[in-house]
Protein backbone atom coordinates (compact mmCIF):
# COMPACT_ATOMS: atom_id res chain seq x y z
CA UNK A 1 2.23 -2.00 -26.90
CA UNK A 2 2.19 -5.72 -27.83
CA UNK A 3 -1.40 -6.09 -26.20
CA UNK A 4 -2.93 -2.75 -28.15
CA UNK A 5 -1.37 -4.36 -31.48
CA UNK A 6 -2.80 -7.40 -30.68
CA UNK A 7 -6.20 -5.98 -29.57
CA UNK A 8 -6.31 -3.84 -32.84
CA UNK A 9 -5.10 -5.64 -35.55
CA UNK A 10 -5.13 -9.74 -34.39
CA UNK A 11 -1.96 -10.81 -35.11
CA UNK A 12 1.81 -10.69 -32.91
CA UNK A 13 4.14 -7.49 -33.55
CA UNK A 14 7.15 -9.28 -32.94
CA UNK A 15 9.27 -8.90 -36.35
CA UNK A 16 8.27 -5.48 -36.45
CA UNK A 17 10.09 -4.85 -32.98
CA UNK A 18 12.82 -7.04 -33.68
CA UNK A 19 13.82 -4.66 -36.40
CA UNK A 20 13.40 -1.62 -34.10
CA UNK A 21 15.95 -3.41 -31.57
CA UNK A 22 17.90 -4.33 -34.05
CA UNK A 23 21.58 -2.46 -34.41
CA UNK A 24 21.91 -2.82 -37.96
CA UNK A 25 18.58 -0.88 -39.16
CA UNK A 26 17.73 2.58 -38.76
CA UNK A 27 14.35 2.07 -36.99
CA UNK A 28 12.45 4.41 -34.36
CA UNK A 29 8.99 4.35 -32.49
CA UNK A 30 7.11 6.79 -31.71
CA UNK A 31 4.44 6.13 -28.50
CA UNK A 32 1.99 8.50 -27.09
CA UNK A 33 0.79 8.03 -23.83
CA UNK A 34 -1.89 9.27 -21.54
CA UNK A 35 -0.17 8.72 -18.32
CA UNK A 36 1.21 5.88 -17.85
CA UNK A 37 -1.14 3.92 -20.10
CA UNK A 38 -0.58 3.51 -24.01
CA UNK A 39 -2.59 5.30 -25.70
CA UNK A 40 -1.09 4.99 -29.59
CA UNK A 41 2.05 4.30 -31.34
CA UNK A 42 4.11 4.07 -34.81
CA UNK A 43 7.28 2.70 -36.28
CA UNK A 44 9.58 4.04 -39.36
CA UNK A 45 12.33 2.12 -40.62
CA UNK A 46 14.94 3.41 -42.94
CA UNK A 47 16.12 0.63 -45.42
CA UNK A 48 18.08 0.59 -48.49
CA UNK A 49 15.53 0.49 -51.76
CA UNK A 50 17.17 -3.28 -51.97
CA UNK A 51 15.96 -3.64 -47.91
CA UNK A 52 12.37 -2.12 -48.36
CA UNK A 53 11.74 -4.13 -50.95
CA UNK A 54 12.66 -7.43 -49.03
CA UNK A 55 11.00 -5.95 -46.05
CA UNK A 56 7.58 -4.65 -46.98
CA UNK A 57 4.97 -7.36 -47.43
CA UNK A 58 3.57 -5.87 -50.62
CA UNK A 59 5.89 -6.04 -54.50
CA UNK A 60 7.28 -2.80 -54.64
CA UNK A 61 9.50 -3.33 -57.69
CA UNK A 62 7.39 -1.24 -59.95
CA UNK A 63 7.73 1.74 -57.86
CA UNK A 64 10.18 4.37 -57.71
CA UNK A 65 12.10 4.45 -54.41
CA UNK A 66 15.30 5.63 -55.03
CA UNK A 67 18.18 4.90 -52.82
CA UNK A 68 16.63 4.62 -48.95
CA UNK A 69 13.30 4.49 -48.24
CA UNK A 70 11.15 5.33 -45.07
CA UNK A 71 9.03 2.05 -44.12
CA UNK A 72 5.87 2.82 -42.42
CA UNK A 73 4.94 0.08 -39.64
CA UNK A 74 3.08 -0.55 -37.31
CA UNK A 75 0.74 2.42 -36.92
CA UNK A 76 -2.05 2.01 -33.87
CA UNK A 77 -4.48 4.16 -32.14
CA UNK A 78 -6.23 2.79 -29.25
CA UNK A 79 -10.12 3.24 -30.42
CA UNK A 80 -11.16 5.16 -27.43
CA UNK A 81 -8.73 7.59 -28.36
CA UNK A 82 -9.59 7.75 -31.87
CA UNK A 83 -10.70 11.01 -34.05
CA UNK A 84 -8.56 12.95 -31.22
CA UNK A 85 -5.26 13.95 -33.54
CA UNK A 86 -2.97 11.53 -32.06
CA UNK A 87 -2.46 9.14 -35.80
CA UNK A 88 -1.77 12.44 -37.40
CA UNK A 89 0.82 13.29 -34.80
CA UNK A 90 2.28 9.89 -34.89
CA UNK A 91 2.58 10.03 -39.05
CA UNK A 92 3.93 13.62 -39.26
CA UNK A 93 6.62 12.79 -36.72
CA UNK A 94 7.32 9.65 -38.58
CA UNK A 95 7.78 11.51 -41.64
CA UNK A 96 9.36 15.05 -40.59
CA UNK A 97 12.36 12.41 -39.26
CA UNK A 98 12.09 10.34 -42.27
CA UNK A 99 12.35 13.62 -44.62
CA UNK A 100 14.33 15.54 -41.99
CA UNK A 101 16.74 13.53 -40.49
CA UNK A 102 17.76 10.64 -43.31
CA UNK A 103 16.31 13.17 -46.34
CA UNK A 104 14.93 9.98 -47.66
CA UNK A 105 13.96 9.08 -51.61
CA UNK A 106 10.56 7.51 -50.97
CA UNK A 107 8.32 6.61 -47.94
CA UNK A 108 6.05 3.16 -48.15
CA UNK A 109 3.14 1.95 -46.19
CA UNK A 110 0.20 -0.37 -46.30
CA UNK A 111 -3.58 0.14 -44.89
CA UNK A 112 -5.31 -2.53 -43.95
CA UNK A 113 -8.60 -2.28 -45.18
CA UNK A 114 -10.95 -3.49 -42.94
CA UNK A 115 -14.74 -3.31 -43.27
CA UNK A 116 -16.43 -0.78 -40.59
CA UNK A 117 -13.12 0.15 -39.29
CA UNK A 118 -10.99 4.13 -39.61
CA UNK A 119 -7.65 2.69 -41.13
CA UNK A 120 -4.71 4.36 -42.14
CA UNK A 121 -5.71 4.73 -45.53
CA UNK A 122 -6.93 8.28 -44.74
CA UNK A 123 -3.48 9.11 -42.67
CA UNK A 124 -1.63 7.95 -45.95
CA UNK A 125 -3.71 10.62 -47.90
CA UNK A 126 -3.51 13.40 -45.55
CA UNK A 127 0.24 13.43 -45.43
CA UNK A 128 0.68 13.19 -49.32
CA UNK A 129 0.86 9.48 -50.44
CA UNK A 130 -0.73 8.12 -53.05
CA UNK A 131 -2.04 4.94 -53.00
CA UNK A 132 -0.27 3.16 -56.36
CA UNK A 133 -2.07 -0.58 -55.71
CA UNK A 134 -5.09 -2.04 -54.32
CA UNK A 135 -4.46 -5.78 -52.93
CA UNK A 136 -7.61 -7.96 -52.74
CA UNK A 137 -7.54 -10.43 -49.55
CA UNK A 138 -4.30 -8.74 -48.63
CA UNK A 139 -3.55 -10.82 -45.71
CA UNK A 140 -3.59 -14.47 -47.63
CA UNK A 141 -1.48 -13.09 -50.18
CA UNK A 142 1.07 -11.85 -47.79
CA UNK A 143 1.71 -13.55 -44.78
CA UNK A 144 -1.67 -15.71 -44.64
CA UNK A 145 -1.36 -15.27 -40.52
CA UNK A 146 -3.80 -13.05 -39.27
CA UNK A 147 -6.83 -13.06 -37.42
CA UNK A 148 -8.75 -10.98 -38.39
CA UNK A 149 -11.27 -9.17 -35.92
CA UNK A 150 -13.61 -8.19 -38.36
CA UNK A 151 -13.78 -11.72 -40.50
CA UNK A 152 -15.18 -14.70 -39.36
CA UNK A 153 -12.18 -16.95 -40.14
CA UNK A 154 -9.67 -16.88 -43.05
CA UNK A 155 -9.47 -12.51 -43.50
CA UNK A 156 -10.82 -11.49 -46.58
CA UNK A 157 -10.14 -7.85 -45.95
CA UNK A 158 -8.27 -5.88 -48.88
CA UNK A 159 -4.50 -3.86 -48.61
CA UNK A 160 -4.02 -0.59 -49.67
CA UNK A 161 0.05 0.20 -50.33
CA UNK A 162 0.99 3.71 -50.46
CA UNK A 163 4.26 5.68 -52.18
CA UNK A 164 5.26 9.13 -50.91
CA UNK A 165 8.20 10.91 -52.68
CA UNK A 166 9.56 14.41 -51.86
CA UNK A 167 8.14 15.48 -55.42
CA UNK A 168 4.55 13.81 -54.16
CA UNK A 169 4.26 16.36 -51.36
């Protein structure tokens, strides 16, 4: 998982699987496979509104969450398996849990907008979120720590953070 991440997006997962080891947060992942070789994957984490809002690298205070929010992280498809359904499996089973399981207020996530690249922008849109806020050189602005594969350097790529509420859908 750690070297598709890595391969995909340029920087280290580790916080996000920290919190999906951790005991005190509600956090699952979702892998798909072809064997024995990873072939995707996707993490939810169920936070207080209070929690999301501490967690999620974008300001969410202007945005109605409610009391516990679904945290979309960490969403990858390996790129020769790409266009074949498994991101859309990954998301709905992310948030049929999310909805189903802990009948949450709101659902967040961010897209990485990256030039030349599918992102999860169009994942976000298919399952009913609406994208509230456009962040210009997303990475510097958040964590300031990534390396990029599509910029030569400091990413200048823009963020795309997404809201889903039941009333959304």
């Amino acid at each position: 998982m750690e070297r598709l991440w890595r391969r995909r997006v340029g920087f280290e997962i580790t916080n996000t699987l920290d919190a999906v080891f951790d005991d005190e947060t509600a956090a699952h992942g979702f892998v798909a496979t072809n064997v024995e070789t990873i072939v995707g994957f996707g993490v939810v984490l169920v936070l207080t509104a209070e929690g999301a809002r501490d967690a999620f690298s974008a300001p969410l205070a202007d945005y109605p969450l409610g009391e516990e929010v679904a945290v979309f992280h960490a969403g990858v498809v390996d790129e020769q398996w790409e266009g074949r359904g498994i991101g859309s499996a990954l998301m709905w089973t992310r948030l049929a849990l999310a909805r189903e399981q802990y009948e949450v207020d709101a659902a967040v996530g961010n897209a990485w907008l990256r030039p030349h690249r599918v992102d999860s922008s169009v994942l976000f849109e298919k399952f009913g979120f609406d994208r509230v806020e456009t962040v210009p050189k997303f990475a510097q602005r958040t964590d300031g720590d990534r390396d990029c594969p599509d910029c030569d350097g400091e990413c200048t790529c823009s963020g795309a953070l997404y809201l889903w509420t039941p009333t959304a859908a």
